[in-house]
Protein backbone atom coordinates (compact mmCIF):
# COMPACT_ATOMS: atom_id res chain seq x y z
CA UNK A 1 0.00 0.00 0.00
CA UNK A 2 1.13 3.53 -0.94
CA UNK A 3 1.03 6.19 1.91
CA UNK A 4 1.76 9.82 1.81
CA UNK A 5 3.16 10.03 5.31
CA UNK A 6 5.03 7.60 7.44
CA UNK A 7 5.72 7.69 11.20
CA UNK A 8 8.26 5.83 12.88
CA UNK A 9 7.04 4.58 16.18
CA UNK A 10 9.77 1.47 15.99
CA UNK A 11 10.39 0.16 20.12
CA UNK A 12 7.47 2.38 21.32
CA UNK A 13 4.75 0.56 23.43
CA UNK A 14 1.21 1.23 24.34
CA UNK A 15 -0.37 3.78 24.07
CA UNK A 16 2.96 6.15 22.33
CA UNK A 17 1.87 4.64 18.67
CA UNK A 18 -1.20 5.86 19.01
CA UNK A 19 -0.63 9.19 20.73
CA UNK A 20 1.83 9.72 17.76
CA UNK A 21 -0.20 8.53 15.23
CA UNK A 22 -2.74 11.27 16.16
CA UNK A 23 -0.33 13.95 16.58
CA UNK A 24 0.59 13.29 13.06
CA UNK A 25 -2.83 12.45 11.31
CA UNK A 26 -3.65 16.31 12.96
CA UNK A 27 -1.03 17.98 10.62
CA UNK A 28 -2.29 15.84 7.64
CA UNK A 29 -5.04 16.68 5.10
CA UNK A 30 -8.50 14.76 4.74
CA UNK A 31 -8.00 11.55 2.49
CA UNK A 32 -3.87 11.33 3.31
CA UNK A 33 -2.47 8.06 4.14
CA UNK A 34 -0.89 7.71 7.24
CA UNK A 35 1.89 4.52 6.82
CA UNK A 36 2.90 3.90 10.99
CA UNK A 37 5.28 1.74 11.86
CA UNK A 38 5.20 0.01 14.75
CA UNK A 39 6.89 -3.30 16.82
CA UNK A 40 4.16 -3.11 19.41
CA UNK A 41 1.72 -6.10 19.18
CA UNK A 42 -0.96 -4.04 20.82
CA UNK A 43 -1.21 -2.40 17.70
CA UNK A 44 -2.99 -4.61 15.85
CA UNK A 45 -6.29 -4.01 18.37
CA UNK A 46 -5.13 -0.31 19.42
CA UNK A 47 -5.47 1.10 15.62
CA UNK A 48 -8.34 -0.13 14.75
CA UNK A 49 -10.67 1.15 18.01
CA UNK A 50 -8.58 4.46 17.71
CA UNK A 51 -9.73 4.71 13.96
CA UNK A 52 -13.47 3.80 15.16
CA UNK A 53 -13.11 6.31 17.89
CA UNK A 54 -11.88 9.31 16.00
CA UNK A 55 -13.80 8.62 12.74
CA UNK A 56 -10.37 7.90 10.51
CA UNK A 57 -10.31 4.87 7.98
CA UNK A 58 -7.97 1.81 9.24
CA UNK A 59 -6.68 0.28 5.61
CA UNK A 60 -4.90 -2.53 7.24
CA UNK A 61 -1.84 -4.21 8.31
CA UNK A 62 0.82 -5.73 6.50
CA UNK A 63 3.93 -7.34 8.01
CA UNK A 64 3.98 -10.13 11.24
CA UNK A 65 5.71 -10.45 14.49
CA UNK A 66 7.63 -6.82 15.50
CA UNK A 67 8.08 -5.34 11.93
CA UNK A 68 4.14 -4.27 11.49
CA UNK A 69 3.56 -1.17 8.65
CA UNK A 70 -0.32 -0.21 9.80
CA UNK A 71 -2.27 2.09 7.47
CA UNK A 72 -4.66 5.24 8.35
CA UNK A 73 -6.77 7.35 6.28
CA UNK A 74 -7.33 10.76 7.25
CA UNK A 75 -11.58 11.42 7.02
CA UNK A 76 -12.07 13.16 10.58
CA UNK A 77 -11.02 17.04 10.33
C-alpha cells in the first residue's frame, strides 16, 4: 500500500503509537495516508478502536511479528 506520510514509532509501546499517530494524522489533510510503523503487538487491536473512535479509515496491516507497517486514512477534520 502507498502512503503519503510515514511515522516511525519502531520500540514504542502502548499507548505512544497511538498518541503519535494522532499527533501526526492532525497535521495531515482529509483523504492522506498515514503509513505507521510500529513493533508493538498491541497495535494490531489499538489502531483499529482508535480509527473507530476518531472517525479515521484503518486500511490494514501488513507485516507479522515486530516489523508491522499499519495504514490510516485521514476522514475526521
Amino acid at each position: 500500500m502507498t502512503a503519503d506520510e510515514t511515522l516511525d514509532c519502531y520500540g514504542l509501546l502502548c499507548p505512544m503509537p497511538i498518541v503519535e499517530t494522532a499527533k501526526k494524522i492532525n497535521e495531515m489533510k482529509i483523504d492522506e495516508v498515514l503509513e505507521v510503523l510500529s513493533t508493538d503487538e498491541g497495535i494490531k487491536a489499538d489502531m483499529p478502536a482508535w480509527c473507530d473512535a476518531t472517525g479515521n479509515e484503518f486500511l490494514g496491516i501488513e507485516g507479522e511479528g515486530r516489523d508491522l507497517h499499519v495504514f490510516v486514512r485521514k476522514i475526521a477534520g
